[in-house]
Protein backbone atom coordinates (compact mmCIF):
# COMPACT_ATOMS: atom_id res chain seq x y z
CA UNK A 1 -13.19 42.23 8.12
CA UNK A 2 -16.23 40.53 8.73
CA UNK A 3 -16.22 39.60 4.50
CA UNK A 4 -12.56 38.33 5.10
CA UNK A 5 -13.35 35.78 7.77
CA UNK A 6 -16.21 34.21 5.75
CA UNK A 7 -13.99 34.27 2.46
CA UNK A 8 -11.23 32.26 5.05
CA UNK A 9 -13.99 29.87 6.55
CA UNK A 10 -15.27 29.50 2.97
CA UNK A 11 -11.80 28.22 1.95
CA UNK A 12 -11.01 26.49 5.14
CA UNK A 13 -14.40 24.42 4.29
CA UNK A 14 -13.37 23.75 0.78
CA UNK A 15 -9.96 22.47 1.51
CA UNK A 16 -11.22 20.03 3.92
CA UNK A 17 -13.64 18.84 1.76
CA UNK A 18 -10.84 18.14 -1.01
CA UNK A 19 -8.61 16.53 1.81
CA UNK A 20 -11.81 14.59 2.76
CA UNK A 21 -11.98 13.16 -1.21
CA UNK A 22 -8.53 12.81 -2.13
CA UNK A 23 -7.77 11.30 1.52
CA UNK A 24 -4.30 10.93 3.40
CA UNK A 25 -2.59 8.87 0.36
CA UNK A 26 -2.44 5.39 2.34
CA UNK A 27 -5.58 4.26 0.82
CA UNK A 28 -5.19 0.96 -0.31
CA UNK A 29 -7.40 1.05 -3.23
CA UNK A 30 -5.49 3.63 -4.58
CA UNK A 31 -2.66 1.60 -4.32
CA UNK A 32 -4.17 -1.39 -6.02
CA UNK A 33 -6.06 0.73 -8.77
CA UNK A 34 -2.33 2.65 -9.72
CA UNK A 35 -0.69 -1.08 -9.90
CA UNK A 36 -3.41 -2.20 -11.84
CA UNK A 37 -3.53 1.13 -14.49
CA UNK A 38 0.41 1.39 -14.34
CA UNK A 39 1.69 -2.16 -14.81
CA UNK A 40 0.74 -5.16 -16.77
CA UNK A 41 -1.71 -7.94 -15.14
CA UNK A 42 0.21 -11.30 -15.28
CA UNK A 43 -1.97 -13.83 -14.27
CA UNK A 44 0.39 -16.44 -14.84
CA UNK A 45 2.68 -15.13 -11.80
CA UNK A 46 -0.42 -15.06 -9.82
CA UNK A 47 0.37 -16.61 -5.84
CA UNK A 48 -2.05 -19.41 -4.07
CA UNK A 49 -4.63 -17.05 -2.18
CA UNK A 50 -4.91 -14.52 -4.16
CA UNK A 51 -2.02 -13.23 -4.69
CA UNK A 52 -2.40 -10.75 -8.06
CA UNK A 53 0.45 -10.70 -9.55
CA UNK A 54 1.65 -7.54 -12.15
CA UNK A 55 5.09 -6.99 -14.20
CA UNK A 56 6.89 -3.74 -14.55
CA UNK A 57 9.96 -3.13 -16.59
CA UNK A 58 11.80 -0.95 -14.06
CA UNK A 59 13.93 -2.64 -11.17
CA UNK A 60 11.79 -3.16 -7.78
CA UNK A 61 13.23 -0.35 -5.76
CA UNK A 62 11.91 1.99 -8.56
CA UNK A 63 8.73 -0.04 -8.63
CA UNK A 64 8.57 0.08 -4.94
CA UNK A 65 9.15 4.26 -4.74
CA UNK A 66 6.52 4.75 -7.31
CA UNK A 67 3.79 2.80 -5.83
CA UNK A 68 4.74 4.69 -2.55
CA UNK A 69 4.53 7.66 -3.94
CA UNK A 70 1.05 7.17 -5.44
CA UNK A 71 -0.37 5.67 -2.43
CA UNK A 72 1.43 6.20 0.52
CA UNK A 73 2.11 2.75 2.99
CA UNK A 74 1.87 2.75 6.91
CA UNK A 75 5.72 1.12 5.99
CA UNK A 76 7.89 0.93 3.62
CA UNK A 77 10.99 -1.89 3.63
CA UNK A 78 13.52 -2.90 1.79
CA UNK A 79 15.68 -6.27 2.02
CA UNK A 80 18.02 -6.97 -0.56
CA UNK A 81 16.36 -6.29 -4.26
CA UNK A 82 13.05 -7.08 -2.55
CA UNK A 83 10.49 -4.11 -1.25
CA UNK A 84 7.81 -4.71 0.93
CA UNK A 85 4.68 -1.87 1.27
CA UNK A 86 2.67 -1.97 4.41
CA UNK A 87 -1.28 -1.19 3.50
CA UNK A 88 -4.45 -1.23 6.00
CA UNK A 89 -5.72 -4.16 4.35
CA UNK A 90 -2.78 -5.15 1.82
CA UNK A 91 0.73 -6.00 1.73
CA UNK A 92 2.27 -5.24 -1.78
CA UNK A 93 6.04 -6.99 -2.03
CA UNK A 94 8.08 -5.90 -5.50
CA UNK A 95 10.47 -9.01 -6.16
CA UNK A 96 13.06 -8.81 -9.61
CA UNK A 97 11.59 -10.31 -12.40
CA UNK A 98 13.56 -11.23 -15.65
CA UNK A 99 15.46 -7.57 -16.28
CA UNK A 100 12.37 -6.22 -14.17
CA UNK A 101 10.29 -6.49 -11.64
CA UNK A 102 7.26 -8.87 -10.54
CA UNK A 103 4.78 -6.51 -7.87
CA UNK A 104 2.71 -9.57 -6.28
CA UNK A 105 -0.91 -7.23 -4.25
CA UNK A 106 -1.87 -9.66 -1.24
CA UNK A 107 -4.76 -9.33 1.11
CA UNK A 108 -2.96 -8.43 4.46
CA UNK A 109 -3.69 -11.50 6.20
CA UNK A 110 -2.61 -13.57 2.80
CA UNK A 111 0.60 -11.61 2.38
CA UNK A 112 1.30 -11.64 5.94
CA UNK A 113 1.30 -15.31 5.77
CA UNK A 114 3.22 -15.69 2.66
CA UNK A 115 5.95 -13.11 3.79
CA UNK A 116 5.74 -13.86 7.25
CA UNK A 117 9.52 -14.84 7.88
CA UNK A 118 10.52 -11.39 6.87
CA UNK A 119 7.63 -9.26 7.50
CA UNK A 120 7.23 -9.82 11.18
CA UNK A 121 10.98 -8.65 11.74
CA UNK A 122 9.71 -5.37 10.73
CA UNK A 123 7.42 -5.79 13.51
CA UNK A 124 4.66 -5.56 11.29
CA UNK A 125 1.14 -7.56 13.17
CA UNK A 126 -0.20 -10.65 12.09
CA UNK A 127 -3.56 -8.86 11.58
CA UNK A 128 -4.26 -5.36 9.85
CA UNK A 129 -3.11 -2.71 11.46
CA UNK A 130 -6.51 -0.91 13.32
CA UNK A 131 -8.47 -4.32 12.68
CA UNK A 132 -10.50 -5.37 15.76
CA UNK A 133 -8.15 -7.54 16.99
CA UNK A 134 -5.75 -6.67 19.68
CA UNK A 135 -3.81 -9.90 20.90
CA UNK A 136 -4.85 -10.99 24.00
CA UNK A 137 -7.80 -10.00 25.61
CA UNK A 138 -6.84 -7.83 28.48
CA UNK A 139 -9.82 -5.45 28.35
């Protein structure tokens, strides 16, 4: 028995070590490394403030459901033919493009901005979610 609890610690250890590397999925940077290494850069599309623009040949909800399902978003919305992915740090909106789609990677704050109209109807904050700032200062 005693061989049988160490074996079970042993592998309790090692999957929480793999969790700890391969992490909850809502990493950002996995998000922007899979749109970078799945879909071509188009710098020509690129937005004022950074906004990286990329092209994919699929229509945006499939665009959208991929990139969620490599990295997955705090939120995930759809309005119309547009989808909008909810980072940490990022907001990642997939518009139509020609017969495709255009997937436009935004610092929060940037994409926030540019999307604001429609993004804060989701409720989404004006800052990243579990920045330092918390609206007014009560405390």
């Amino acid at each position: 028995m005693h061989h049988l609890g160490r074996t079970v610690i042993g592998f309790v250890a090692v999957a929480a070590l793999l969790f700890s590397v391969v992490g909850c999925g809502d990493d950002i940077e996995s998000a922007r490394d899979f749109v970078a290494a799945k879909y071509s850069r188009a710098t020509s599309l690129d937005q004022a403030n950074d906004g990286r623009a990329y092209t994919a040949a699929l229509a945006p909800a499939a665009v959208g459901s991929a990139i969620a399902a490599a990295s997955q978003p705090l939120d995930n919305r759809r309005v119309g033919d547009r989808t909008y992915l909810q980072y940490r740090n990022d907001i990642i909106t997939v518009a139509p493009h020609g017969t495709g789609s255009m997937i436009l990677v935004d610092q929060y704050g940037n994409g926030y901005r540019r999307h604001q109209p429609t993004v804060s109807g989701f409720g989404w904050p004006s800052q990243p979610p579990g920045s330092e700032y918390r609206g007014q200062s009560g405390k």
